[in-house]
PDB file of N, CA and C in Angstrom:
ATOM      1  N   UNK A   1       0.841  -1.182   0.000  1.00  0.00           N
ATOM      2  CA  UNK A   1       0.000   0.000   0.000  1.00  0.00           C
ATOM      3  C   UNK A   1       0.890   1.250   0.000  1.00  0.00           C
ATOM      4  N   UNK A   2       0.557   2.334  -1.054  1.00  0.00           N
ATOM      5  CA  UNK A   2       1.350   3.176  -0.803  1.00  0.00           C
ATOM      6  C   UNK A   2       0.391   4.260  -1.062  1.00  0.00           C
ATOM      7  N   UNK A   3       0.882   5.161   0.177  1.00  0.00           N
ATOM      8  CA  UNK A   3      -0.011   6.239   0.751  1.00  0.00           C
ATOM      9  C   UNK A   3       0.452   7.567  -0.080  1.00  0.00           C
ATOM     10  N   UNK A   4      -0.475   8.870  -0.857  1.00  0.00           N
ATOM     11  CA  UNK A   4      -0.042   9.463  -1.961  1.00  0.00           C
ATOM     12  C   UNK A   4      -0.251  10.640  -0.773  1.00  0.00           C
ATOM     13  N   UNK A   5       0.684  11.393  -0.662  1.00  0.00           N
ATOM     14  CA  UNK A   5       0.732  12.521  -0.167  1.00  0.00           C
ATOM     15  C   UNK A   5       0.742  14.379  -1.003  1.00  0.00           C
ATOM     16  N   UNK A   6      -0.181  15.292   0.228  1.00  0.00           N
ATOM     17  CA  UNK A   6       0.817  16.191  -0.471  1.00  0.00           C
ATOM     18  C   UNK A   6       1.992  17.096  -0.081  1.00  0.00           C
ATOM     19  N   UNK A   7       3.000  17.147  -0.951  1.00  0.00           N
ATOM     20  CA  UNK A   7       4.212  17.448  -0.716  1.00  0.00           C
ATOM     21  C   UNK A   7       4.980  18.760  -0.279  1.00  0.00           C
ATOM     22  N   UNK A   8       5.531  19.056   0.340  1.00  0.00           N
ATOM     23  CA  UNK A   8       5.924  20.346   1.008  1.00  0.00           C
ATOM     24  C   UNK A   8       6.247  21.190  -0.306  1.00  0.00           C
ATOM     25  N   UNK A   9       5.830  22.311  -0.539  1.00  0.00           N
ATOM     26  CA  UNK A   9       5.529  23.150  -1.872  1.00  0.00           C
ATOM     27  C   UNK A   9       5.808  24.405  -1.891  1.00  0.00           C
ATOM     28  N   UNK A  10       7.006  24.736  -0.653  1.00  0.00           N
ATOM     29  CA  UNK A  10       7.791  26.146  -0.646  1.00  0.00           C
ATOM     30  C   UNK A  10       7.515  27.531  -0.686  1.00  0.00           C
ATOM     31  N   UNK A  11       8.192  27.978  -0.459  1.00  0.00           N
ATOM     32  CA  UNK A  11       6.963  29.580  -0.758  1.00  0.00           C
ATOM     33  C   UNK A  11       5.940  29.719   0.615  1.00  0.00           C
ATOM     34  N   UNK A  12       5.977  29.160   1.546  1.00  0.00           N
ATOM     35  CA  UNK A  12       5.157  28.846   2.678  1.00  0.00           C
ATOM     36  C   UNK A  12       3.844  28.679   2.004  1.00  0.00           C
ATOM     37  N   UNK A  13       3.771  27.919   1.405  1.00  0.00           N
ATOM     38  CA  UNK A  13       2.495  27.609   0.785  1.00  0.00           C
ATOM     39  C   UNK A  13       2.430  26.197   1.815  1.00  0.00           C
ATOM     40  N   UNK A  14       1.088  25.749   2.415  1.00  0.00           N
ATOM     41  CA  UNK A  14       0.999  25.180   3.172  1.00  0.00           C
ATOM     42  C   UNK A  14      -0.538  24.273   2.974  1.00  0.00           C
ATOM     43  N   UNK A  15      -1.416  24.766   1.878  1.00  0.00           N
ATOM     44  CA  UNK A  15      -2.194  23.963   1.562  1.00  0.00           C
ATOM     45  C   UNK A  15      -2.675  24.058   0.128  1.00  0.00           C
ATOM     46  N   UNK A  16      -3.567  23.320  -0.761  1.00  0.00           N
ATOM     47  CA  UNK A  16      -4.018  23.249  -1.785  1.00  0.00           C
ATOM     48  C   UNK A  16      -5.212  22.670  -2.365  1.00  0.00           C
ATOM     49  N   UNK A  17      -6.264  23.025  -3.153  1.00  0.00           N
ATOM     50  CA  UNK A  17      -7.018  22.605  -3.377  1.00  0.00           C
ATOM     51  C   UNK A  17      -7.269  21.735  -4.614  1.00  0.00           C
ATOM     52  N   UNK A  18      -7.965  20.049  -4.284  1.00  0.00           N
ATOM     53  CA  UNK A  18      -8.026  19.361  -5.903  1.00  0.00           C
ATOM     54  C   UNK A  18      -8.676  19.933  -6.656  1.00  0.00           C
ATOM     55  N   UNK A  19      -8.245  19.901  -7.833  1.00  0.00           N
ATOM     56  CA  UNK A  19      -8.414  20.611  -9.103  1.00  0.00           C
ATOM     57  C   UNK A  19      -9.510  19.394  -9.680  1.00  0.00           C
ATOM     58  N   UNK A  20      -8.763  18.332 -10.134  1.00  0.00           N
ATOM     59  CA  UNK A  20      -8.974  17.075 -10.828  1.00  0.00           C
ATOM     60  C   UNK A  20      -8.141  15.931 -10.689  1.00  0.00           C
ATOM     61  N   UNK A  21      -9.119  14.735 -10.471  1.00  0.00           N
ATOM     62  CA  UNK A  21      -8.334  13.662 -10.559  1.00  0.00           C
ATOM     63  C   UNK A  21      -8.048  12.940 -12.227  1.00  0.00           C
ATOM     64  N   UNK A  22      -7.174  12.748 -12.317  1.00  0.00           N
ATOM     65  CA  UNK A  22      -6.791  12.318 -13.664  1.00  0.00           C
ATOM     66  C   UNK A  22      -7.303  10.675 -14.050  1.00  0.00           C
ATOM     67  N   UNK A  23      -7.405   9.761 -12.593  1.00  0.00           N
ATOM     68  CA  UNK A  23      -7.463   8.839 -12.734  1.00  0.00           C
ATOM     69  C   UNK A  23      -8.892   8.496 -11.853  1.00  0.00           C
ATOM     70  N   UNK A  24      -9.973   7.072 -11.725  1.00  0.00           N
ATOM     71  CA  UNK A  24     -10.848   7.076 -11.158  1.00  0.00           C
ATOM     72  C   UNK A  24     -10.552   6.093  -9.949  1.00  0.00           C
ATOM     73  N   UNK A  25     -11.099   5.630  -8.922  1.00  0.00           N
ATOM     74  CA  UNK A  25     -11.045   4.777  -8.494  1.00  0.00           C
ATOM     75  C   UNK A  25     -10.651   3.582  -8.603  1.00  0.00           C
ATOM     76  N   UNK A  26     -10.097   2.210  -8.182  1.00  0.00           N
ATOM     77  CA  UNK A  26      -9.908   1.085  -9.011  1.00  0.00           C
ATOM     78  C   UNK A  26      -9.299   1.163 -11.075  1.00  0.00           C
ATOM     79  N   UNK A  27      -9.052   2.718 -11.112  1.00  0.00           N
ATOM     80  CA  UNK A  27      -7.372   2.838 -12.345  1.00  0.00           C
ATOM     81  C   UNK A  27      -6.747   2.070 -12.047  1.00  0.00           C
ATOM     82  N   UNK A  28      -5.697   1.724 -13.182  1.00  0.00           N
ATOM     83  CA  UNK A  28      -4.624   1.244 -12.642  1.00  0.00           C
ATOM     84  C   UNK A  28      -3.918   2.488 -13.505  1.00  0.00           C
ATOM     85  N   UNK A  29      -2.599   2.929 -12.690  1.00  0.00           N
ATOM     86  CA  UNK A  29      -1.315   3.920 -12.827  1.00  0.00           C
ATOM     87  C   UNK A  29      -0.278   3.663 -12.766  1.00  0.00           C
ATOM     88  N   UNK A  30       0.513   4.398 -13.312  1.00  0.00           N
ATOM     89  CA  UNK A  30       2.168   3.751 -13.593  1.00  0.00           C
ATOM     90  C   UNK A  30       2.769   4.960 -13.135  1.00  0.00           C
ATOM     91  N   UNK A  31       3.517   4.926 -12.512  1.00  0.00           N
ATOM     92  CA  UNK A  31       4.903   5.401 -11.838  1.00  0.00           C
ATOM     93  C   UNK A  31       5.023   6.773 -12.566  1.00  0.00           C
ATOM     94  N   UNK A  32       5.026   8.236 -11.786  1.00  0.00           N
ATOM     95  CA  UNK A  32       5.342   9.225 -12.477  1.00  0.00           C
ATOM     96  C   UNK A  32       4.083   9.932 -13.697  1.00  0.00           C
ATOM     97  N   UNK A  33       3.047   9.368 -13.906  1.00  0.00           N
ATOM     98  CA  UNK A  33       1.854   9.491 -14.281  1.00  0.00           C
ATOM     99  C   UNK A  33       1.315  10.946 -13.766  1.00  0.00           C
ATOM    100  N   UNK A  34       0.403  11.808 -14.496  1.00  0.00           N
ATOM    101  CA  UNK A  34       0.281  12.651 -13.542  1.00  0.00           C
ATOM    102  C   UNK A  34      -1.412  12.071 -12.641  1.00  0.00           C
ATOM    103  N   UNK A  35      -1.498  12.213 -11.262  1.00  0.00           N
ATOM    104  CA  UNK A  35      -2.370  11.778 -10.868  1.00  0.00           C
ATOM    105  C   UNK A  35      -3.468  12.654 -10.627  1.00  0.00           C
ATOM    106  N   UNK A  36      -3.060  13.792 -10.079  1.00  0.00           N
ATOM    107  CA  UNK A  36      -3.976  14.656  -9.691  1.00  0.00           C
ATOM    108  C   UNK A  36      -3.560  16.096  -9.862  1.00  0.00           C
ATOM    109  N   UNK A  37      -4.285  16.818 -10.169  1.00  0.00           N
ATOM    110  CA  UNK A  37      -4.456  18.428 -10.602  1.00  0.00           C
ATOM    111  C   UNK A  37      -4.590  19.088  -9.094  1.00  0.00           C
ATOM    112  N   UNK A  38      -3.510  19.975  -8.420  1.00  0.00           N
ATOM    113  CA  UNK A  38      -3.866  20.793  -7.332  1.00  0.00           C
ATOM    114  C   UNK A  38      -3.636  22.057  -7.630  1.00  0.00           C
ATOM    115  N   UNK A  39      -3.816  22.964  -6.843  1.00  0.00           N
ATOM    116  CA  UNK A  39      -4.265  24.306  -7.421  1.00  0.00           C
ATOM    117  C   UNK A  39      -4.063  25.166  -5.696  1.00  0.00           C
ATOM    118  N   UNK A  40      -2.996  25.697  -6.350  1.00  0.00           N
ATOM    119  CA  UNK A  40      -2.939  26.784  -4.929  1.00  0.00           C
ATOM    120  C   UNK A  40      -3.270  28.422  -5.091  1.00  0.00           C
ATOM    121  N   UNK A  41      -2.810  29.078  -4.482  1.00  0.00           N
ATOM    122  CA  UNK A  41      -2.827  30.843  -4.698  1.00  0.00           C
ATOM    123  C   UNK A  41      -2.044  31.227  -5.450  1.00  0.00           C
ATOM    124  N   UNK A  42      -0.781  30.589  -6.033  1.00  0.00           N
ATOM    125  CA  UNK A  42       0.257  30.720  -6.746  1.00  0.00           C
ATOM    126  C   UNK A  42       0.453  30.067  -7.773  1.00  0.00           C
ATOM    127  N   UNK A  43      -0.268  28.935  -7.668  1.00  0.00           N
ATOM    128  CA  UNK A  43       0.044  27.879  -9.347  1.00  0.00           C
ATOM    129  C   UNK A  43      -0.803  26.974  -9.141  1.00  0.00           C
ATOM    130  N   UNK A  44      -1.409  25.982 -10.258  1.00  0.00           N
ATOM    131  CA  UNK A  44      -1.771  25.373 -10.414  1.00  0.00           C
ATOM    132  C   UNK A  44      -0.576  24.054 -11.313  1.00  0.00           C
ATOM    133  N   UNK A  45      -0.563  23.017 -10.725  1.00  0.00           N
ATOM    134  CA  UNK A  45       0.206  21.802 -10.797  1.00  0.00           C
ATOM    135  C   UNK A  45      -0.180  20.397 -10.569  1.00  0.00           C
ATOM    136  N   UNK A  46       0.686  19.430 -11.179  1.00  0.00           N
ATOM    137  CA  UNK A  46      -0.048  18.029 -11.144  1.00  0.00           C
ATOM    138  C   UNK A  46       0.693  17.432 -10.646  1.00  0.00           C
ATOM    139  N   UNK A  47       0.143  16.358  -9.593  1.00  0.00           N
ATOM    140  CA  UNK A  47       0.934  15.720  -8.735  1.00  0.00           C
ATOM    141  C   UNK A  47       1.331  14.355  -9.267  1.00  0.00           C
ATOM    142  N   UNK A  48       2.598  13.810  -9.952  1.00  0.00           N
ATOM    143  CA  UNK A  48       2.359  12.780 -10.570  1.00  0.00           C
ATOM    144  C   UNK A  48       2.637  11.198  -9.646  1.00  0.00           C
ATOM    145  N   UNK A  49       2.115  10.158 -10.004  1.00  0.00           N
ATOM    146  CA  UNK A  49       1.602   8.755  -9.398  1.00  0.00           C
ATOM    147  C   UNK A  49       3.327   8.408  -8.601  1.00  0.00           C
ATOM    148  N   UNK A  50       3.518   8.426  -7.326  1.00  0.00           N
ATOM    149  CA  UNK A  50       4.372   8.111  -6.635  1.00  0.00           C
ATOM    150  C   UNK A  50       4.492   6.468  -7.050  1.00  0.00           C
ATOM    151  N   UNK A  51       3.635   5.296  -7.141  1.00  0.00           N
ATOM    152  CA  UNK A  51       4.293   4.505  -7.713  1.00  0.00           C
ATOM    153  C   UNK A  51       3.196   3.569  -8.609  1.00  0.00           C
ATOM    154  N   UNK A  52       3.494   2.665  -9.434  1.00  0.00           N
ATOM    155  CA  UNK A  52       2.917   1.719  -9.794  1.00  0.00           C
ATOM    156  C   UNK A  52       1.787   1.006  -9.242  1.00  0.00           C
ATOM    157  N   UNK A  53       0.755   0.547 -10.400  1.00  0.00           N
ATOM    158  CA  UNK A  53      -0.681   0.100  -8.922  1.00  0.00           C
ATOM    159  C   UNK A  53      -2.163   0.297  -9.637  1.00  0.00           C
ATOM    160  N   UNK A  54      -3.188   0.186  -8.794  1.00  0.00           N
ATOM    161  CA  UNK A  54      -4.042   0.353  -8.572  1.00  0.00           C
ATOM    162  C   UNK A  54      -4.392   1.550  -7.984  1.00  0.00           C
ATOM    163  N   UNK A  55      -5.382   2.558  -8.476  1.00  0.00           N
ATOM    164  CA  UNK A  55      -5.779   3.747  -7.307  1.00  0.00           C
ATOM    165  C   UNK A  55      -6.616   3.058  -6.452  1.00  0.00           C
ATOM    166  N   UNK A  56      -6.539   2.658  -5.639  1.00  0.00           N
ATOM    167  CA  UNK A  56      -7.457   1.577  -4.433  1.00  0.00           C
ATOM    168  C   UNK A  56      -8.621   2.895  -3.832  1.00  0.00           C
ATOM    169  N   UNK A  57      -7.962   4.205  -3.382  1.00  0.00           N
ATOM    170  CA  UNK A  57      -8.716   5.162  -2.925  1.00  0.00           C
ATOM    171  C   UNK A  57      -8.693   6.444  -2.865  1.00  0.00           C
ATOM    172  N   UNK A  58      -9.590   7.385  -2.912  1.00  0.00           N
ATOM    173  CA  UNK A  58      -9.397   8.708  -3.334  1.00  0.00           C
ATOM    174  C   UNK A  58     -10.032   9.178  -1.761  1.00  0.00           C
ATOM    175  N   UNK A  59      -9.168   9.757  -0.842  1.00  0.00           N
ATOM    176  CA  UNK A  59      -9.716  10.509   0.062  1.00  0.00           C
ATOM    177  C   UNK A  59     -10.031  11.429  -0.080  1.00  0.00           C
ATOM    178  N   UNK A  60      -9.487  12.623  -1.145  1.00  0.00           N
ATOM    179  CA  UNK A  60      -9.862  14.103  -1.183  1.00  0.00           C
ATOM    180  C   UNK A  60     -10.639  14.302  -2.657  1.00  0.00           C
ATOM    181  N   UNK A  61     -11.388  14.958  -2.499  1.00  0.00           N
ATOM    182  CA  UNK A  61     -12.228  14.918  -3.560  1.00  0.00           C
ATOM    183  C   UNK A  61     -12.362  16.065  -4.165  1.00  0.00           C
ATOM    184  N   UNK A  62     -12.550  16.462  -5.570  1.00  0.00           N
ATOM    185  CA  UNK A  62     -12.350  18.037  -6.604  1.00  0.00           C
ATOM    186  C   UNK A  62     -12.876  18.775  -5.390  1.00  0.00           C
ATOM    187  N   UNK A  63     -12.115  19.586  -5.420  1.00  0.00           N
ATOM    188  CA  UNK A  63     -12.761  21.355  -4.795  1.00  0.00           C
ATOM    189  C   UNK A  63     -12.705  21.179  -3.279  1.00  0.00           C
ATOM    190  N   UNK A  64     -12.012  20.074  -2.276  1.00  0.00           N
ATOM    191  CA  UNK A  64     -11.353  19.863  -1.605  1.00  0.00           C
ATOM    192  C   UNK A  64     -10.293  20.759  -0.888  1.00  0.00           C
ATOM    193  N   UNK A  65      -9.975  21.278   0.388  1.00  0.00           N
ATOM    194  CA  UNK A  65      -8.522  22.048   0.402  1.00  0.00           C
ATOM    195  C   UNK A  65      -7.750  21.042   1.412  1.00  0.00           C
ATOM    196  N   UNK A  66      -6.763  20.436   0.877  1.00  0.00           N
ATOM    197  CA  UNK A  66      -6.026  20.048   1.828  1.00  0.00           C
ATOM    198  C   UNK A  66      -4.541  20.669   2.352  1.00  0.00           C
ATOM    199  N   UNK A  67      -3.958  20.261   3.214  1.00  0.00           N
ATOM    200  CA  UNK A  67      -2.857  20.633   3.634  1.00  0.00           C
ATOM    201  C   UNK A  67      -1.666  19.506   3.490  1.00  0.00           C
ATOM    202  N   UNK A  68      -0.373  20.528   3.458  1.00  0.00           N
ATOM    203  CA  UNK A  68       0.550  19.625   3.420  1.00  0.00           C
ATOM    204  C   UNK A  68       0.718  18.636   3.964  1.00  0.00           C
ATOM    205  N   UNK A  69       1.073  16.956   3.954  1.00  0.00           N
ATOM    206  CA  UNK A  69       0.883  16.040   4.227  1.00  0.00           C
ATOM    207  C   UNK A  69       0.002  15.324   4.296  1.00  0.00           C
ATOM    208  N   UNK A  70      -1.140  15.811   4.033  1.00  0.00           N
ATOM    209  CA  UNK A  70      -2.573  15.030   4.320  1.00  0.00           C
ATOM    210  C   UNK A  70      -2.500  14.158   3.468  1.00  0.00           C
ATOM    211  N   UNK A  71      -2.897  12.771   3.248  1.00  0.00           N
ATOM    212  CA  UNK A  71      -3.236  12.240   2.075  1.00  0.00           C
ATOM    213  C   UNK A  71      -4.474  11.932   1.547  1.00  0.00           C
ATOM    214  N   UNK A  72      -4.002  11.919   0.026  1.00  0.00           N
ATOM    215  CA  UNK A  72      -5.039  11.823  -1.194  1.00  0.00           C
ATOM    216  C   UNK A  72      -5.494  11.252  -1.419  1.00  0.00           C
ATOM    217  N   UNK A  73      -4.964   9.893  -1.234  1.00  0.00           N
ATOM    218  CA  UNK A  73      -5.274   8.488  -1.871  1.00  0.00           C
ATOM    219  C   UNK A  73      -4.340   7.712  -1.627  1.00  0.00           C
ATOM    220  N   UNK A  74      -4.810   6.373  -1.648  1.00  0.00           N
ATOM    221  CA  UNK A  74      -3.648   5.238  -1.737  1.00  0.00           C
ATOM    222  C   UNK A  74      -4.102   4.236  -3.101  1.00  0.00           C
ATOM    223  N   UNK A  75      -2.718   3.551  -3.536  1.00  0.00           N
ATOM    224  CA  UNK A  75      -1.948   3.138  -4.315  1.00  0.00           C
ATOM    225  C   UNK A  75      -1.886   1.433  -3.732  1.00  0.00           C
ATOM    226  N   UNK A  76      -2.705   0.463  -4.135  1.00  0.00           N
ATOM    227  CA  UNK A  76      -2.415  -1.082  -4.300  1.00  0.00           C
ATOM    228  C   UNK A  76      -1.498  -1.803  -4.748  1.00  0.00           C
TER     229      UNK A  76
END
């Protein structure tokens, strides 16, 4: 199981909102893929698939704000 985080994003930017998921539930994704569309005060960017898999689960959902570290989803 691998847990998809989001990643410390500099600028003291400290949270972000999903844009779009690229992939649905039960996808399968490959490594470096982009997975998800986030969207801060400063940019909008895609978070790509930390690893190989299944999207098993989507915790945060479009129009969502999460914060750094929270996670997104996990990876089968």
């Amino acid at each position: 199981m691998i847990k998809v985080f989001l990643p410390e994003l500099g600028d003291r930017i400290d949270k972000a909102t999903v844009s779009y998921w690229f992939s649905k539930e039960g996808d399968k994704v490959n490594e470096k893929e982009d997975l998800v569309e986030l969207t801060t005060d400063k940019a909008t960017f895609n978070l790509p698939s930390p690893a190989k898999g299944i999207l098993s689960e989507i915790l945060v959902h479009e129009g969502d704000e999460v914060n750094v570290g929270d996670i997104l989803g996990i990876i089968e």
